[in-house]
C-alpha atoms as a PDB file:
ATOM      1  CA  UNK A   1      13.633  11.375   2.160  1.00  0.00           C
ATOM      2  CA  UNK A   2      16.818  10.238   4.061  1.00  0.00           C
ATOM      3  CA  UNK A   3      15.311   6.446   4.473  1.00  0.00           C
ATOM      4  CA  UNK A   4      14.864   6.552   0.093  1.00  0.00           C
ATOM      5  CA  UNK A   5      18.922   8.018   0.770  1.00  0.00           C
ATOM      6  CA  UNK A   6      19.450   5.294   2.790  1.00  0.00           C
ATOM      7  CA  UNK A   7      17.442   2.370   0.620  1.00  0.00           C
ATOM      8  CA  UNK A   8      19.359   3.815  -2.725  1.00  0.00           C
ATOM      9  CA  UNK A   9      22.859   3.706  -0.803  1.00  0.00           C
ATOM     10  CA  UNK A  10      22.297   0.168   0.241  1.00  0.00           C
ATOM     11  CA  UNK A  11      21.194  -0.888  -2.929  1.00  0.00           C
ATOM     12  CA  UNK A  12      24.239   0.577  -4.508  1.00  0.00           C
ATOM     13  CA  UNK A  13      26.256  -0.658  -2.019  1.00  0.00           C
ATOM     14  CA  UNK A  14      24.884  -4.444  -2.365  1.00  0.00           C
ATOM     15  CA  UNK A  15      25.350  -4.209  -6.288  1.00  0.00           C
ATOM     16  CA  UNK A  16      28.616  -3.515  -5.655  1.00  0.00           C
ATOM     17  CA  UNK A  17      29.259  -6.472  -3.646  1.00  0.00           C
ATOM     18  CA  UNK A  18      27.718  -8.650  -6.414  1.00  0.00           C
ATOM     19  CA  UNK A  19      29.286  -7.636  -9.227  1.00  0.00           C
ATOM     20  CA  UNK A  20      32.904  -7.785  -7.126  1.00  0.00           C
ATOM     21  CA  UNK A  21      34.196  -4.305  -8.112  1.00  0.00           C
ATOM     22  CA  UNK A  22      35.713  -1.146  -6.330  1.00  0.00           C
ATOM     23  CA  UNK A  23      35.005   1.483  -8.647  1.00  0.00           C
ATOM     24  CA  UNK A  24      38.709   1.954  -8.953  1.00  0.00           C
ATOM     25  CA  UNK A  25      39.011   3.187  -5.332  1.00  0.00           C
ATOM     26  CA  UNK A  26      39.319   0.238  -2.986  1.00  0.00           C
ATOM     27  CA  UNK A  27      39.290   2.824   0.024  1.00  0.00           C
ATOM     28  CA  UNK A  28      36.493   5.135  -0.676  1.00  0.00           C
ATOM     29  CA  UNK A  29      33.586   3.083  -2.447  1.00  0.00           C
ATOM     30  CA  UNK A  30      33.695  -0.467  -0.616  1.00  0.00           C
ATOM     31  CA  UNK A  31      30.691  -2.117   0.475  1.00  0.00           C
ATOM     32  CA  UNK A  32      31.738  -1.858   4.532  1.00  0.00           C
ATOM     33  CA  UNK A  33      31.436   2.104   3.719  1.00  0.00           C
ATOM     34  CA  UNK A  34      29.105   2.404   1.920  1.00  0.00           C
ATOM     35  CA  UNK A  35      26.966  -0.030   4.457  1.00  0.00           C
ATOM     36  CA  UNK A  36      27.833   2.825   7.151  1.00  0.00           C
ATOM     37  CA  UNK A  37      27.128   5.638   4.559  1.00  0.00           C
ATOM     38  CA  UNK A  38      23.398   3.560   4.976  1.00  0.00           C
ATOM     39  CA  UNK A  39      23.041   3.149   8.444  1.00  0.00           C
ATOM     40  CA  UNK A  40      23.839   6.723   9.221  1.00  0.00           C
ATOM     41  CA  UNK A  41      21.254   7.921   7.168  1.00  0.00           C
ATOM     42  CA  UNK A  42      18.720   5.086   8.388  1.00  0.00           C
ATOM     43  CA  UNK A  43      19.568   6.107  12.022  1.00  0.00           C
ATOM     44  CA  UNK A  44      19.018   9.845  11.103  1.00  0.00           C
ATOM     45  CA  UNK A  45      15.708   9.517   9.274  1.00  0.00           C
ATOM     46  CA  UNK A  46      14.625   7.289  12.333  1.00  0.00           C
ATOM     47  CA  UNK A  47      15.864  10.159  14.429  1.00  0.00           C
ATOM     48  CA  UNK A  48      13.562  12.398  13.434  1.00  0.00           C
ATOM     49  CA  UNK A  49      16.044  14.557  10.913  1.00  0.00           C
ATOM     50  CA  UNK A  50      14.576  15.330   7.426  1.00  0.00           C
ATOM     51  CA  UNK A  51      11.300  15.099   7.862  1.00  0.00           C
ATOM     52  CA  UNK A  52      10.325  18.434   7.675  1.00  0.00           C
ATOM     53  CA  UNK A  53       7.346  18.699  10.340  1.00  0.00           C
ATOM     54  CA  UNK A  54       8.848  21.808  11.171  1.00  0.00           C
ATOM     55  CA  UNK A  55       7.966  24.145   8.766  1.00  0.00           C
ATOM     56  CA  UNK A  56       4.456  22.627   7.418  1.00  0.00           C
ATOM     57  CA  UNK A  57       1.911  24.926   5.137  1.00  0.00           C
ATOM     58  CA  UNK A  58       1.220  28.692   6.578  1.00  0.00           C
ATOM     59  CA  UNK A  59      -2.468  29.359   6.561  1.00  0.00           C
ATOM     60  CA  UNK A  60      -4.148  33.232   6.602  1.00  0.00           C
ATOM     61  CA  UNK A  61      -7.622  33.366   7.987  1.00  0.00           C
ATOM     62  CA  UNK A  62      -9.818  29.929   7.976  1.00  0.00           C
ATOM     63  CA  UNK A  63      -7.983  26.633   7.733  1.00  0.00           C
ATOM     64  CA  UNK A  64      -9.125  24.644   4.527  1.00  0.00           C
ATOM     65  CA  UNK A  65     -11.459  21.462   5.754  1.00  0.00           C
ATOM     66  CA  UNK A  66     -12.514  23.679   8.884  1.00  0.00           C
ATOM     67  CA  UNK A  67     -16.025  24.845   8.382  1.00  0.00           C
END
């Protein structure tokens, strides 16, 4: 989920740097931020954050697929 985060964000952020526009706030929503706004959620999702391996699906009595 955070790498689809991270694929939007760059997307948005490259669009952004094609069409040449700020949104109106040349300090919040540049490209450079928005870049890092990527990464961070790249390095996360690479990290092992999000993925939700933790929790799984709780089984009572025989495991499906178990004979």
């Amino acid at each position: 989920m955070l790498a689809i985060l991270a694929a939007v964000v760059f997307g948005f952020a490259l669009l952004l740097d094609f069409l040449n526009t700020n949104l109106g706030a040349p300090d919040l929503f540049n490209a450079q931020t928005l870049s890092l706004i990527g990464f961070l959620l790249l390095s996360l999702y690479l990290a092992g954050v999000g993925r939700g391996t933790g929790g799984g699906r709780w089984y009572r009595g025989r495991r499906p697929g178990r004979g």
